[in-house]
N, C-alpha and C. Protein backbone atom coordinates (compact mmCIF):
# COMPACT_ATOMS: atom_id res chain seq x y z
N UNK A 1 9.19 -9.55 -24.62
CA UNK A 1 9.37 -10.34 -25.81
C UNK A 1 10.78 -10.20 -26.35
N UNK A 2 11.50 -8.97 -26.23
CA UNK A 2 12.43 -8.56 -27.27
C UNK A 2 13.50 -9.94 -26.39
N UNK A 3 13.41 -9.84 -24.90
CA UNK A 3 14.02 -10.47 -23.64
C UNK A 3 14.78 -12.37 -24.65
N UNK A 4 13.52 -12.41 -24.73
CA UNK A 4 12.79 -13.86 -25.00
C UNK A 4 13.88 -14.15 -26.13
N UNK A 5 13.76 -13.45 -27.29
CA UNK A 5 14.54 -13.25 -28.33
C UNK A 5 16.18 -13.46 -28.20
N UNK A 6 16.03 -12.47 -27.42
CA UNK A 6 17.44 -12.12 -27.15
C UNK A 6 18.26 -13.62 -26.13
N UNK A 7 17.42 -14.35 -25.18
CA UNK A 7 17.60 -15.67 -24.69
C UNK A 7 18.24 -16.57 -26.07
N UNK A 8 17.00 -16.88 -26.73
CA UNK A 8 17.03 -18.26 -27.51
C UNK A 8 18.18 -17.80 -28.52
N UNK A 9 18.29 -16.92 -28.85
CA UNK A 9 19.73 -16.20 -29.47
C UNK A 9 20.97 -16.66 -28.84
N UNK A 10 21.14 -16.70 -28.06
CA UNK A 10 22.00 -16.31 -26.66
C UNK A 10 22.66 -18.17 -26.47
N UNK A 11 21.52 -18.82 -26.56
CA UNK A 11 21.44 -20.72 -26.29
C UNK A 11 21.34 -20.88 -27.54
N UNK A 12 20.63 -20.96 -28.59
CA UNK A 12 20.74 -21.89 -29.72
C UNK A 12 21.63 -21.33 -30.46
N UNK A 13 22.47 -19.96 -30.96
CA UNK A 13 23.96 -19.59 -32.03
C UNK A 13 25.17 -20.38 -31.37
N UNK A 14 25.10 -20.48 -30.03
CA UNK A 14 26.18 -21.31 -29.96
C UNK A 14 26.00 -22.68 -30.42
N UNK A 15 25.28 -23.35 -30.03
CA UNK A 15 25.26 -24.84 -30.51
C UNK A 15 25.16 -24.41 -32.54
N UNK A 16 24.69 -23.64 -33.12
CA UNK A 16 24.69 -23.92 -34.44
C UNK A 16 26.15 -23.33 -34.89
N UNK A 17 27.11 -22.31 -34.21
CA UNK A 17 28.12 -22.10 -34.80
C UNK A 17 28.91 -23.40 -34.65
N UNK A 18 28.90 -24.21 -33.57
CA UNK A 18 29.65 -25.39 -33.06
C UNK A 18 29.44 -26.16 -33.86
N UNK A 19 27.95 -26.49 -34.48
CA UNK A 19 27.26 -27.68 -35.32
C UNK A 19 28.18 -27.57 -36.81
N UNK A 20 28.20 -26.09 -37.18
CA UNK A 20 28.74 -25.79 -38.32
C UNK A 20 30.14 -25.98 -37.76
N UNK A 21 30.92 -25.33 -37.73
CA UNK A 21 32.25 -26.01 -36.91
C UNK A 21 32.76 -27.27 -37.45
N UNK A 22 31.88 -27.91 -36.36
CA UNK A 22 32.77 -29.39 -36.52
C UNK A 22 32.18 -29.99 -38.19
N UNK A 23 31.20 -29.30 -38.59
CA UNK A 23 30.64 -30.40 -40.09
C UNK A 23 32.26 -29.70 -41.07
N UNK A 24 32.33 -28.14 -40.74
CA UNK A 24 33.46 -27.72 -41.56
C UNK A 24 34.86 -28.77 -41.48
N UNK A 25 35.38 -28.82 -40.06
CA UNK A 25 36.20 -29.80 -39.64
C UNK A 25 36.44 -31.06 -40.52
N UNK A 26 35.03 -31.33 -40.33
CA UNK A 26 35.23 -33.05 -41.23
C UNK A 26 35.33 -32.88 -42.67
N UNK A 27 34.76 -31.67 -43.58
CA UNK A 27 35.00 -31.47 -44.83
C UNK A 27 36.16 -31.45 -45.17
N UNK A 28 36.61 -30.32 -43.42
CA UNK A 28 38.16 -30.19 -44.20
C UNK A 28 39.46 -31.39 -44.31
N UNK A 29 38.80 -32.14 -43.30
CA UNK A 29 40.13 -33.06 -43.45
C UNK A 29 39.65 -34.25 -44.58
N UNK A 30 38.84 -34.44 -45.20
CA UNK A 30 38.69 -35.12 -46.42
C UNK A 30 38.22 -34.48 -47.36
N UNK A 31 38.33 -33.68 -47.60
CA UNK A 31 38.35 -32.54 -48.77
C UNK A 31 37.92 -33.36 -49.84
N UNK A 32 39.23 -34.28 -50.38
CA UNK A 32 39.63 -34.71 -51.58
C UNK A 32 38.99 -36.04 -51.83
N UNK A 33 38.43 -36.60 -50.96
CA UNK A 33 37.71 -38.13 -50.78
C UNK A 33 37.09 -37.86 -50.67
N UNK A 34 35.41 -36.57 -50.68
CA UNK A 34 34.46 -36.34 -50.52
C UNK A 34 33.43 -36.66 -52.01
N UNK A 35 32.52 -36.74 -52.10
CA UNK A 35 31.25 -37.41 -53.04
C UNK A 35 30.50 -36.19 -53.13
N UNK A 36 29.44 -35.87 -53.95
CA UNK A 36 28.72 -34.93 -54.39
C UNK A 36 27.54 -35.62 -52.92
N UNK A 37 27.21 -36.64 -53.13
CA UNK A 37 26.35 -37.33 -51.79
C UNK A 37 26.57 -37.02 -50.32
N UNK A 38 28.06 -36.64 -49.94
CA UNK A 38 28.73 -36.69 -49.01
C UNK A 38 28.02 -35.23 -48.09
N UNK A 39 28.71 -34.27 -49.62
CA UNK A 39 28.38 -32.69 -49.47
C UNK A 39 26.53 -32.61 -49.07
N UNK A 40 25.88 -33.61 -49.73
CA UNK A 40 24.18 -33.20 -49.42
C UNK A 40 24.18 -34.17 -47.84
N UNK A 41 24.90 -34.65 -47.68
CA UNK A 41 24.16 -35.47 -45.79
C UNK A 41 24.89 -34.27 -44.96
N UNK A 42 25.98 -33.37 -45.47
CA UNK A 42 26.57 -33.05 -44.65
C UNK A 42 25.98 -31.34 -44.52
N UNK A 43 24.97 -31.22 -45.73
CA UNK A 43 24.45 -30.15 -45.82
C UNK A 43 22.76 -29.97 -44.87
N UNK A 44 22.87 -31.47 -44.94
CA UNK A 44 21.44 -32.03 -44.55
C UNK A 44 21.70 -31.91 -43.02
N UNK A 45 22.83 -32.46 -42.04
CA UNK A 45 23.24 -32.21 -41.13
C UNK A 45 23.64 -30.79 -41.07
N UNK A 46 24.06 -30.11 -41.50
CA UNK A 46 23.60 -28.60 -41.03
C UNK A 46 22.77 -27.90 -41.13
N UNK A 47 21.49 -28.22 -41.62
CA UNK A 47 20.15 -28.19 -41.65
C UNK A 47 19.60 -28.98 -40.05
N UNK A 48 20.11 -29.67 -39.91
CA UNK A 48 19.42 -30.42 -38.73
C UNK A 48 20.08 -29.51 -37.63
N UNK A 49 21.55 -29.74 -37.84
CA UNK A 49 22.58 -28.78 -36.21
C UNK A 49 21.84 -27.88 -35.94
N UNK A 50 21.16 -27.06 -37.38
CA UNK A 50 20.29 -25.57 -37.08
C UNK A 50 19.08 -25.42 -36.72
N UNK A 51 18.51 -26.55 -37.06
CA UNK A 51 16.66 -26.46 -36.36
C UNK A 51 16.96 -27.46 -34.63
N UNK A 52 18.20 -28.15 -34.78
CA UNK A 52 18.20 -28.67 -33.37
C UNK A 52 18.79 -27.27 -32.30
N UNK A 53 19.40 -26.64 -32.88
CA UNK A 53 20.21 -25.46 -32.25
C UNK A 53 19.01 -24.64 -31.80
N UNK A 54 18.06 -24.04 -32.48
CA UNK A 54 16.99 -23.50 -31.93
C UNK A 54 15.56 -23.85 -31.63
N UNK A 55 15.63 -25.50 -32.14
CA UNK A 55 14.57 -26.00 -30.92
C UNK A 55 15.13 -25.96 -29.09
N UNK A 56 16.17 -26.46 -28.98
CA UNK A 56 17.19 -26.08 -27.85
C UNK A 56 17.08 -24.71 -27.21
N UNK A 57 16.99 -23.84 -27.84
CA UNK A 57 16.95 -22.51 -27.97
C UNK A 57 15.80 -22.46 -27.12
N UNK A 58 14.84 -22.96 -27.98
CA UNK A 58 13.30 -22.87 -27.36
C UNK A 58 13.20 -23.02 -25.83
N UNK A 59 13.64 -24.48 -26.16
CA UNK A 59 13.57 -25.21 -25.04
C UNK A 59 14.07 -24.11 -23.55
N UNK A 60 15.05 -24.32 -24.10
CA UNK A 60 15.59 -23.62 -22.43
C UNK A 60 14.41 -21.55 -22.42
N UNK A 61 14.61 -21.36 -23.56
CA UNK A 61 14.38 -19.91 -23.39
C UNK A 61 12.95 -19.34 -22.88
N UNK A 62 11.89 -20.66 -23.36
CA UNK A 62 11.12 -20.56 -22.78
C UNK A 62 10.40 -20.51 -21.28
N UNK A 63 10.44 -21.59 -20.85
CA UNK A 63 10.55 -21.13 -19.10
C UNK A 63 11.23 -19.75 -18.86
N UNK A 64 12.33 -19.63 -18.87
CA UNK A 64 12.91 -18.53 -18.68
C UNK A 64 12.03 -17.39 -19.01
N UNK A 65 11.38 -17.08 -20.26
CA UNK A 65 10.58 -16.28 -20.89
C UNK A 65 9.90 -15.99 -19.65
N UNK A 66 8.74 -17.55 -19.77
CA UNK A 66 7.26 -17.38 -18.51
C UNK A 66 7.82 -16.30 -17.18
N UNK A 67 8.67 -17.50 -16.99
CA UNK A 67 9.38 -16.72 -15.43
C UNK A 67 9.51 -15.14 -15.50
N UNK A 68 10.20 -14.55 -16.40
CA UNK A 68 10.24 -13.29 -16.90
C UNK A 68 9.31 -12.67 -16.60
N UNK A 69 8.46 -13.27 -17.35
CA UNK A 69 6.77 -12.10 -17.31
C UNK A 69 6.49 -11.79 -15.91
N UNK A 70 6.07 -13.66 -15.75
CA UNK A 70 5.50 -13.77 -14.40
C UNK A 70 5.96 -12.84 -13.09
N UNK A 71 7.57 -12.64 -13.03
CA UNK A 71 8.34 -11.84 -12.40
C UNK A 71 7.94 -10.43 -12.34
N UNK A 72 8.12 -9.92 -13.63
CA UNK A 72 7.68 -8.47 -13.88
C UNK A 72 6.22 -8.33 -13.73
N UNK A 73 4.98 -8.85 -13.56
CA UNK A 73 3.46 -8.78 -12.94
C UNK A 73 3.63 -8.66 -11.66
N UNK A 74 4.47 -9.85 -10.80
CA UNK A 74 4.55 -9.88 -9.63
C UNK A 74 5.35 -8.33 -8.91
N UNK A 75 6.12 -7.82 -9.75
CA UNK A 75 6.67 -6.61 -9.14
C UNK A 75 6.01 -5.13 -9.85
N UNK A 76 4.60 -5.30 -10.47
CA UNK A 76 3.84 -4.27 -10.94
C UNK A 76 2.75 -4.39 -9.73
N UNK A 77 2.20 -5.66 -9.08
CA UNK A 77 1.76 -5.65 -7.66
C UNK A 77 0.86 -6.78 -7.95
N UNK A 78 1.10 -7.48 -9.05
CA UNK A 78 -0.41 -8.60 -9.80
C UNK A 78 0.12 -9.85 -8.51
N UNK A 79 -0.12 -9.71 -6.98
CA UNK A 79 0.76 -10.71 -5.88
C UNK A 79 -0.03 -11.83 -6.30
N UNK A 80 -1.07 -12.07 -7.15
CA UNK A 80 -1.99 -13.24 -7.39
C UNK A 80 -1.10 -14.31 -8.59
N UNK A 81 -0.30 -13.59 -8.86
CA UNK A 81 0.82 -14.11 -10.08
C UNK A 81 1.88 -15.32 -9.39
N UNK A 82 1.35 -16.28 -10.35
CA UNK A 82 1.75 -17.68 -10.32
C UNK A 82 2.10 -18.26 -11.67
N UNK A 83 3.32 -19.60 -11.50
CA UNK A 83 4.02 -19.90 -12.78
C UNK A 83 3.65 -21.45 -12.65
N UNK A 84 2.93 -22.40 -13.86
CA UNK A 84 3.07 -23.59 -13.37
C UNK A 84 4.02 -24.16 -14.94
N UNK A 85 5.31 -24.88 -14.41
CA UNK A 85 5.75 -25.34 -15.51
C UNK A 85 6.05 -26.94 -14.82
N UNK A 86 5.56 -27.62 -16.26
CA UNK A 86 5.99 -29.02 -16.05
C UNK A 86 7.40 -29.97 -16.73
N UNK A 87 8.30 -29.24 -16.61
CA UNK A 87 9.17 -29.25 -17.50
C UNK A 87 10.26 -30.65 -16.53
N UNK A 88 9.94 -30.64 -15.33
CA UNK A 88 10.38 -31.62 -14.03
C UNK A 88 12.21 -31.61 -14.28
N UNK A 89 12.33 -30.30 -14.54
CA UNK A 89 14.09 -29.70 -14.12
C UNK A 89 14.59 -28.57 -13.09
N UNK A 90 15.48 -28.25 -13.34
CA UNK A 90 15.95 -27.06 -12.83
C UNK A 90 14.07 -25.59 -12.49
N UNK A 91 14.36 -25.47 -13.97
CA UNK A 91 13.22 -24.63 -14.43
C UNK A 91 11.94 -24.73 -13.14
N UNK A 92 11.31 -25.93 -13.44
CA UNK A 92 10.08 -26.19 -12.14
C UNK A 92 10.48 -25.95 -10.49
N UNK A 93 11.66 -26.55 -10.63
CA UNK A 93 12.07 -26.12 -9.18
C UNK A 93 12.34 -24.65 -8.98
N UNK A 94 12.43 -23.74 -9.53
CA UNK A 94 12.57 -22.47 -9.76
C UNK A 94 10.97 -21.58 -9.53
N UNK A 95 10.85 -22.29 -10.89
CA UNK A 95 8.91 -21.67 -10.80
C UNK A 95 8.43 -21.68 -9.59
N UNK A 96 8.39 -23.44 -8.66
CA UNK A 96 7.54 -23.56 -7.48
C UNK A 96 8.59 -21.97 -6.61
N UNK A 97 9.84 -22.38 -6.49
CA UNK A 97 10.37 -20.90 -5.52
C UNK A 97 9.28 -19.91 -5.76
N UNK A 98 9.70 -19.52 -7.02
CA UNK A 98 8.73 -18.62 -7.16
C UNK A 98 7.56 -17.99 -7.06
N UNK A 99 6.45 -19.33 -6.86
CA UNK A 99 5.49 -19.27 -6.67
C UNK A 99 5.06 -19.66 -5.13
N UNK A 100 6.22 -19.78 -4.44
CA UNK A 100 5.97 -19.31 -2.96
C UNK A 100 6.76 -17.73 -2.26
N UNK A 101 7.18 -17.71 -3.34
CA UNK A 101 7.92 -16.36 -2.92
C UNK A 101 6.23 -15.38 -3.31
N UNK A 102 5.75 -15.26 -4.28
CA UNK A 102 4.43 -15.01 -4.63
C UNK A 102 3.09 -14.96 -3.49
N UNK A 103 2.83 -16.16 -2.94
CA UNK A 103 2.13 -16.63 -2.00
C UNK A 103 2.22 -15.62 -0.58
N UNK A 104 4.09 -15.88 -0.23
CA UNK A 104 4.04 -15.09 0.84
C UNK A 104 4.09 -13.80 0.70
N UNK A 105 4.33 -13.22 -0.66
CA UNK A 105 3.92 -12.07 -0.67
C UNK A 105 2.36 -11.56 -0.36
N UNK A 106 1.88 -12.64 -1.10
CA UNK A 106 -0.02 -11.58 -1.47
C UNK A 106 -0.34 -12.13 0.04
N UNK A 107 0.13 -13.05 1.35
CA UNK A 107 -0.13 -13.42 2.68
C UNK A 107 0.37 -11.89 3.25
N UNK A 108 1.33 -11.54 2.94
CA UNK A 108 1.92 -10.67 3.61
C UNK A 108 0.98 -9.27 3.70
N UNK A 109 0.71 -8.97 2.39
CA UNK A 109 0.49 -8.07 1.89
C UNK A 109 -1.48 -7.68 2.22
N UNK A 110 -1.82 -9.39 2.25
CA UNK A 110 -3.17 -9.29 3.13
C UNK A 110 -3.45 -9.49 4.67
N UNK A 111 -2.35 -9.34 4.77
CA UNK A 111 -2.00 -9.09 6.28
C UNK A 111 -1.73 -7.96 7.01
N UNK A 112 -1.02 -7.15 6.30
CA UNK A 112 -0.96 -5.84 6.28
C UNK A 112 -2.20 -4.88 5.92
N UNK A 113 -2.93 -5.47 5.20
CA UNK A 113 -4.36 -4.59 4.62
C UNK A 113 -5.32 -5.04 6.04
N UNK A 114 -5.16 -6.25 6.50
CA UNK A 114 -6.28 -6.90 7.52
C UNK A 114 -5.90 -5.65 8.89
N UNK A 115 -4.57 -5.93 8.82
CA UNK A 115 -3.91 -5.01 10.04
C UNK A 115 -4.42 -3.82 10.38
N UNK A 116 -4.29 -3.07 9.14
CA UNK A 116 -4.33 -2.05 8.83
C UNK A 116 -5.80 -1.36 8.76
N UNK A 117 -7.15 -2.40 7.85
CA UNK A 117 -8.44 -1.48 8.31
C UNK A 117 -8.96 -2.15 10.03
N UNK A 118 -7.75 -3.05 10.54
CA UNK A 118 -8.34 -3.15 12.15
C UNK A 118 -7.67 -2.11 12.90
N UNK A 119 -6.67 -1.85 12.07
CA UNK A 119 -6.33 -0.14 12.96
C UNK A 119 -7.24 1.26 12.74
N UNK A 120 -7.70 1.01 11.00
CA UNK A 120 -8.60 2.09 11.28
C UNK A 120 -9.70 1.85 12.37
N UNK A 121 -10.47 0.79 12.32
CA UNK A 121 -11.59 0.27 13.07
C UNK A 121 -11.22 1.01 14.43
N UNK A 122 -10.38 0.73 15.15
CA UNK A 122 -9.94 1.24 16.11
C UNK A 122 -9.98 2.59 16.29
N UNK A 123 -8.98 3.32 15.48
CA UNK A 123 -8.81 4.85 15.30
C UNK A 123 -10.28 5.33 15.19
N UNK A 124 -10.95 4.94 14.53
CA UNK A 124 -12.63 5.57 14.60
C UNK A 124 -13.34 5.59 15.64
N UNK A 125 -13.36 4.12 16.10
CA UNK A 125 -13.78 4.12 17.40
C UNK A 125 -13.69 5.01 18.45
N UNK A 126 -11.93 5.07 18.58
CA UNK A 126 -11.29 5.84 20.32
C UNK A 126 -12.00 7.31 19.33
N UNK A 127 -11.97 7.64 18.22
CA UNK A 127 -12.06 9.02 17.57
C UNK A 127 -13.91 9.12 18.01
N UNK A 128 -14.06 8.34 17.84
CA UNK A 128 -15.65 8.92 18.26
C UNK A 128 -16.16 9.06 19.38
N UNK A 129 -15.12 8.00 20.78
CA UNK A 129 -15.07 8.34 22.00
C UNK A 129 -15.25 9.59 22.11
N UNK A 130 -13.66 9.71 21.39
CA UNK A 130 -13.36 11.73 21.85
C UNK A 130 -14.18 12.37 21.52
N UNK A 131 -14.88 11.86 20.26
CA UNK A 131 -15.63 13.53 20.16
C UNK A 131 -16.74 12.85 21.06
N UNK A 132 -17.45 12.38 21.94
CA UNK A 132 -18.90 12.37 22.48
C UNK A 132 -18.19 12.86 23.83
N UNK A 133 -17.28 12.33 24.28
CA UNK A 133 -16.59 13.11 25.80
C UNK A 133 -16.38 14.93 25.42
N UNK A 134 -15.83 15.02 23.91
CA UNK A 134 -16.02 16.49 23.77
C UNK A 134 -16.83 17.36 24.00
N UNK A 135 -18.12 16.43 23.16
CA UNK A 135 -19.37 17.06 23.09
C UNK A 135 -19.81 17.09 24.77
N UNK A 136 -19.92 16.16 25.38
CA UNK A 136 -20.27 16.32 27.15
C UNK A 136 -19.76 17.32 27.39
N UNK A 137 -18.34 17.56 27.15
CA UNK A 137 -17.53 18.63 28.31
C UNK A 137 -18.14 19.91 27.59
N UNK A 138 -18.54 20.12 26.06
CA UNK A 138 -18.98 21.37 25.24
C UNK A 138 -20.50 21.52 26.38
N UNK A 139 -20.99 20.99 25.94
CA UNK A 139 -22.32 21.12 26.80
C UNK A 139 -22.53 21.10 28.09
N UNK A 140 -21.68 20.60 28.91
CA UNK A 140 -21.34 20.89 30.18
C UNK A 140 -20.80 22.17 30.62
N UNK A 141 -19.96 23.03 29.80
CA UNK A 141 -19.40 23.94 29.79
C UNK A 141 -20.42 24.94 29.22
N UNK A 142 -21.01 25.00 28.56
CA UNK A 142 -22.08 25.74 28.08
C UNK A 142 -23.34 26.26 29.10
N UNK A 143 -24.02 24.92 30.14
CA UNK A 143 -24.60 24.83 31.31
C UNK A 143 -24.00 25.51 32.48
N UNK A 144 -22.82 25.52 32.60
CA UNK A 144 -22.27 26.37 33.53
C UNK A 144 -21.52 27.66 33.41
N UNK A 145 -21.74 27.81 32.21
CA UNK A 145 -21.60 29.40 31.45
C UNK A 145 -23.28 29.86 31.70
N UNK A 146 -24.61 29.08 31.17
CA UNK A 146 -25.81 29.75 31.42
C UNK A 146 -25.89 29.77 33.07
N UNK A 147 -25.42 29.00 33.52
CA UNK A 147 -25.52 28.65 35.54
C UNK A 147 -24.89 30.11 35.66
N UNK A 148 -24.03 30.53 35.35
CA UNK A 148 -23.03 31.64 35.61
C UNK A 148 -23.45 32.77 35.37
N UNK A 149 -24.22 32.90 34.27
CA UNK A 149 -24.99 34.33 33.53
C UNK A 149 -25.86 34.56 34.65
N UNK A 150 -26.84 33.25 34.88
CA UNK A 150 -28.13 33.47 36.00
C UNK A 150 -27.49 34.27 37.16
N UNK A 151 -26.78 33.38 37.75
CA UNK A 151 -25.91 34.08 39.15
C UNK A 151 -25.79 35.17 38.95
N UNK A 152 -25.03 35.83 37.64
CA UNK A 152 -24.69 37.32 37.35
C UNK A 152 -25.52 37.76 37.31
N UNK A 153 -26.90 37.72 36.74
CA UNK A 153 -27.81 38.86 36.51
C UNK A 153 -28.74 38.86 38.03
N UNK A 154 -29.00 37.02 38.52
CA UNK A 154 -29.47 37.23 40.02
C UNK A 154 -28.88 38.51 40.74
N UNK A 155 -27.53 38.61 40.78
CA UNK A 155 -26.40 39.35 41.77
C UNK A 155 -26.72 40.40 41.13
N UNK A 156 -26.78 40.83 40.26
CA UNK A 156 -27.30 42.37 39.52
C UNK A 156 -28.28 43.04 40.01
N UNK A 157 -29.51 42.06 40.17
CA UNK A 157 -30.68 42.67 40.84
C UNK A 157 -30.86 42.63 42.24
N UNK A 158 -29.87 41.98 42.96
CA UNK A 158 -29.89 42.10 44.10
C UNK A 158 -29.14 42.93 44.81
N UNK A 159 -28.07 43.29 43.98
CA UNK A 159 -26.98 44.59 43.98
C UNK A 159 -27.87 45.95 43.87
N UNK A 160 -29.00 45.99 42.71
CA UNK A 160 -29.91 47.03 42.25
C UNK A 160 -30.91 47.21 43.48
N UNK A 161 -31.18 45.98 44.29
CA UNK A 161 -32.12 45.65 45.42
C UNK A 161 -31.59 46.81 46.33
N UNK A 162 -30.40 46.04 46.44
CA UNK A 162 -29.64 46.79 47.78
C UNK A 162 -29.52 48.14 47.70
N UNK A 163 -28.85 48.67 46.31
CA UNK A 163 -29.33 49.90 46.37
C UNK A 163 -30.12 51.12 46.43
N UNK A 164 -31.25 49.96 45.87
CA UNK A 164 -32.38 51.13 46.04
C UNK A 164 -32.90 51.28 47.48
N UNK A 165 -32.63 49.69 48.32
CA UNK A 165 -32.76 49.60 49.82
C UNK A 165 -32.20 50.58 50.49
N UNK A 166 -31.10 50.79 49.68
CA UNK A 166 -30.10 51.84 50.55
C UNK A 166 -30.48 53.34 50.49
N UNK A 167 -30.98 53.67 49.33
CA UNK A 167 -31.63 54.57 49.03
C UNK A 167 -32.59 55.21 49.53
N UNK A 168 -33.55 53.83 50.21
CA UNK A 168 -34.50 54.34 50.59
C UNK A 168 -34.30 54.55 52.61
N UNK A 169 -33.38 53.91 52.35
CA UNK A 169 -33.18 54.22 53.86
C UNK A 169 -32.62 55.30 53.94
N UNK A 170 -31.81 56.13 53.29
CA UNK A 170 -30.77 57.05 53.41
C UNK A 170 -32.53 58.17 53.46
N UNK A 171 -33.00 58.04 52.58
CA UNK A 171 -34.54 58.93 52.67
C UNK A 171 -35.19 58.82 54.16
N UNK A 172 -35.44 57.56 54.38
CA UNK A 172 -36.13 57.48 55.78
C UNK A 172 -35.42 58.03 57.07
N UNK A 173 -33.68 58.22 56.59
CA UNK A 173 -33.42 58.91 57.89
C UNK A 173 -33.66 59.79 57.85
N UNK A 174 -33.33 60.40 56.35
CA UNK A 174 -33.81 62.23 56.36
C UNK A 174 -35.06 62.58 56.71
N UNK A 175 -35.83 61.38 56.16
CA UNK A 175 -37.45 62.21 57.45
C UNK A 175 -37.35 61.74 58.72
N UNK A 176 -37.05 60.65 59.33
CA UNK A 176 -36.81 60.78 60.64
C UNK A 176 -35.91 61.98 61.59
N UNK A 177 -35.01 62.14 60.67
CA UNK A 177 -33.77 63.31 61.31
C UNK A 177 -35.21 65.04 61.21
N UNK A 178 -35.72 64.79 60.67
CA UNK A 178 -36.64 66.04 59.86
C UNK A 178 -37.58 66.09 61.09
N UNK A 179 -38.06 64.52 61.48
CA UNK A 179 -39.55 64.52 62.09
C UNK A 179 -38.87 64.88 63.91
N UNK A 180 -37.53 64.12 64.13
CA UNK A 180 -36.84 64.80 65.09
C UNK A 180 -36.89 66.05 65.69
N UNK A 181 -36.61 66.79 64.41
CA UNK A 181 -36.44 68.09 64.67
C UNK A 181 -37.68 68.87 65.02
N UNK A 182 -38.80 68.39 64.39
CA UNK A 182 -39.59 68.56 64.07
C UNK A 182 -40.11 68.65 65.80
N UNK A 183 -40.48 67.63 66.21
CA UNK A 183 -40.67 66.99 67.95
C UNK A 183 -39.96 68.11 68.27
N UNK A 184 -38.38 68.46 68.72
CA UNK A 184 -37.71 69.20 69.21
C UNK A 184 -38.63 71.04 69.08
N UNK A 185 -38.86 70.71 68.00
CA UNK A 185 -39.53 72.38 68.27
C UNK A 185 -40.68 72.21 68.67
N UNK A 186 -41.63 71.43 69.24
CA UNK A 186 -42.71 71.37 69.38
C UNK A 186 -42.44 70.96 71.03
C-alpha cells in the first residue's frame, strides 16, 4: 500500500505543480487587468489541475498497484496468481506477460512435482526389489548356515563313531594279541 501511495505521488505532484505553474504564469503577466471573477475561474482551475492531477495519479498508479501485489504473491509461491486488467494499454499488455509468465511457472512447477512423486514411485519400487532379493539371500544364507551346522554335528558323531570304532579295535587286538599268547602256551 505505502508502494501505491508513493506511485500516485510520484504521477499526479507533477502535473499539479505544472497546473499551478502555468495558472501563476498567466496571473503574472496580467496582474493589473485581472477582475475579482478572473481570480475565482482561475482558482476554480486550480481546483480542477488538482483533482485532474490525481485522478491521473490514480489512473496510471493503479494497475501498477495490482501488478505489484500480484507480483509479490507470485514470488511468496501463490503460482495460481493472475492479473486481469481491462484498461486496453500498455498496462494490459503487461498484465497478460505476466500472467503467462505465471502460467508457465505453476506448468513448470507441476511438472516438477509430477516428475518428482514418479521418481519416488520408482525409488520405492527398485527399494522394495532390494529388500525382497535381500530377504532371499538372508534366508538363503540362514539355510545354509543350518545345512552347515547339520554337516558339523553329522561329522561330530561320526568323528565320535570312529573313535570309539577305534577304540574298540585297539581292545580287540589286545585280546586277540592276549588269546595268541594264550594258544602259544597251550
Amino acid at each position: 500500500m505505502r508502494t501505491s501511495k508513493k506511485l500516485l505521488f510520484k504521477i499526479s505532484f507533477p502535473i499539479i505543480i505544472i497546473g499551478i505553474f502555468v495558472i501563476a504564469i498567466f496571473t503574472a503577466l496580467n496582474y493589473e487587468k485581472l477582475s475579482v471573477e478572473i481570480y475565482a475561474i482561475f482558482a476554480l482551475v486550480a481546483v480542477f489541475v488538482f483533482l485532474f492531477g490525481f485522478a491521473v495519479g490514480q489512473r496510471f498508479s493503479s494497475p501498477v498497484r495490482q501488478l505489484l501485489e500480484k507480483a509479490e504473491k507470485l514470488s511468496q509461491g501463490e503460482l495460481n496468481s493472475r492479473i486481469y486488467l481491462g484498461t486496453k494499454d500498455e498496462f494490459e499488455d503487461l498484465a497478460k506477460a505476466f500472467n503467462k509468465i505465471a502460467e508457465e511457472l505453476e506448468t513448470s512447477h507441476k511438472t516438477a512435482e509430477t516428475a518428482g512423486d514418479v521418481a519416488d514411485v520408482k525409488i520405492r519400487a527398485k527399494t522394495q526389489e532390494l529388500e525382497e532379493e535381500i530377504n532371499n539371500l538372508e534366508r538363503k544364507v540362514k539355510n545354509r548356515a543350518q545345512e552347515i551346522q547339520e554337516i558339523i554335528g553329522e561329522s561330530e558323531k561320526l568323528q565320535e563313531l570312529a573313535e570309539s570304532r577305534a577304540a574298540e579295535i585297539v581292545k580287540l587286538k589286545k585280546e586277540l594279541q592276549g588269546l595268541g599268547e594264550k594258544s602259544k602256551k597251550i
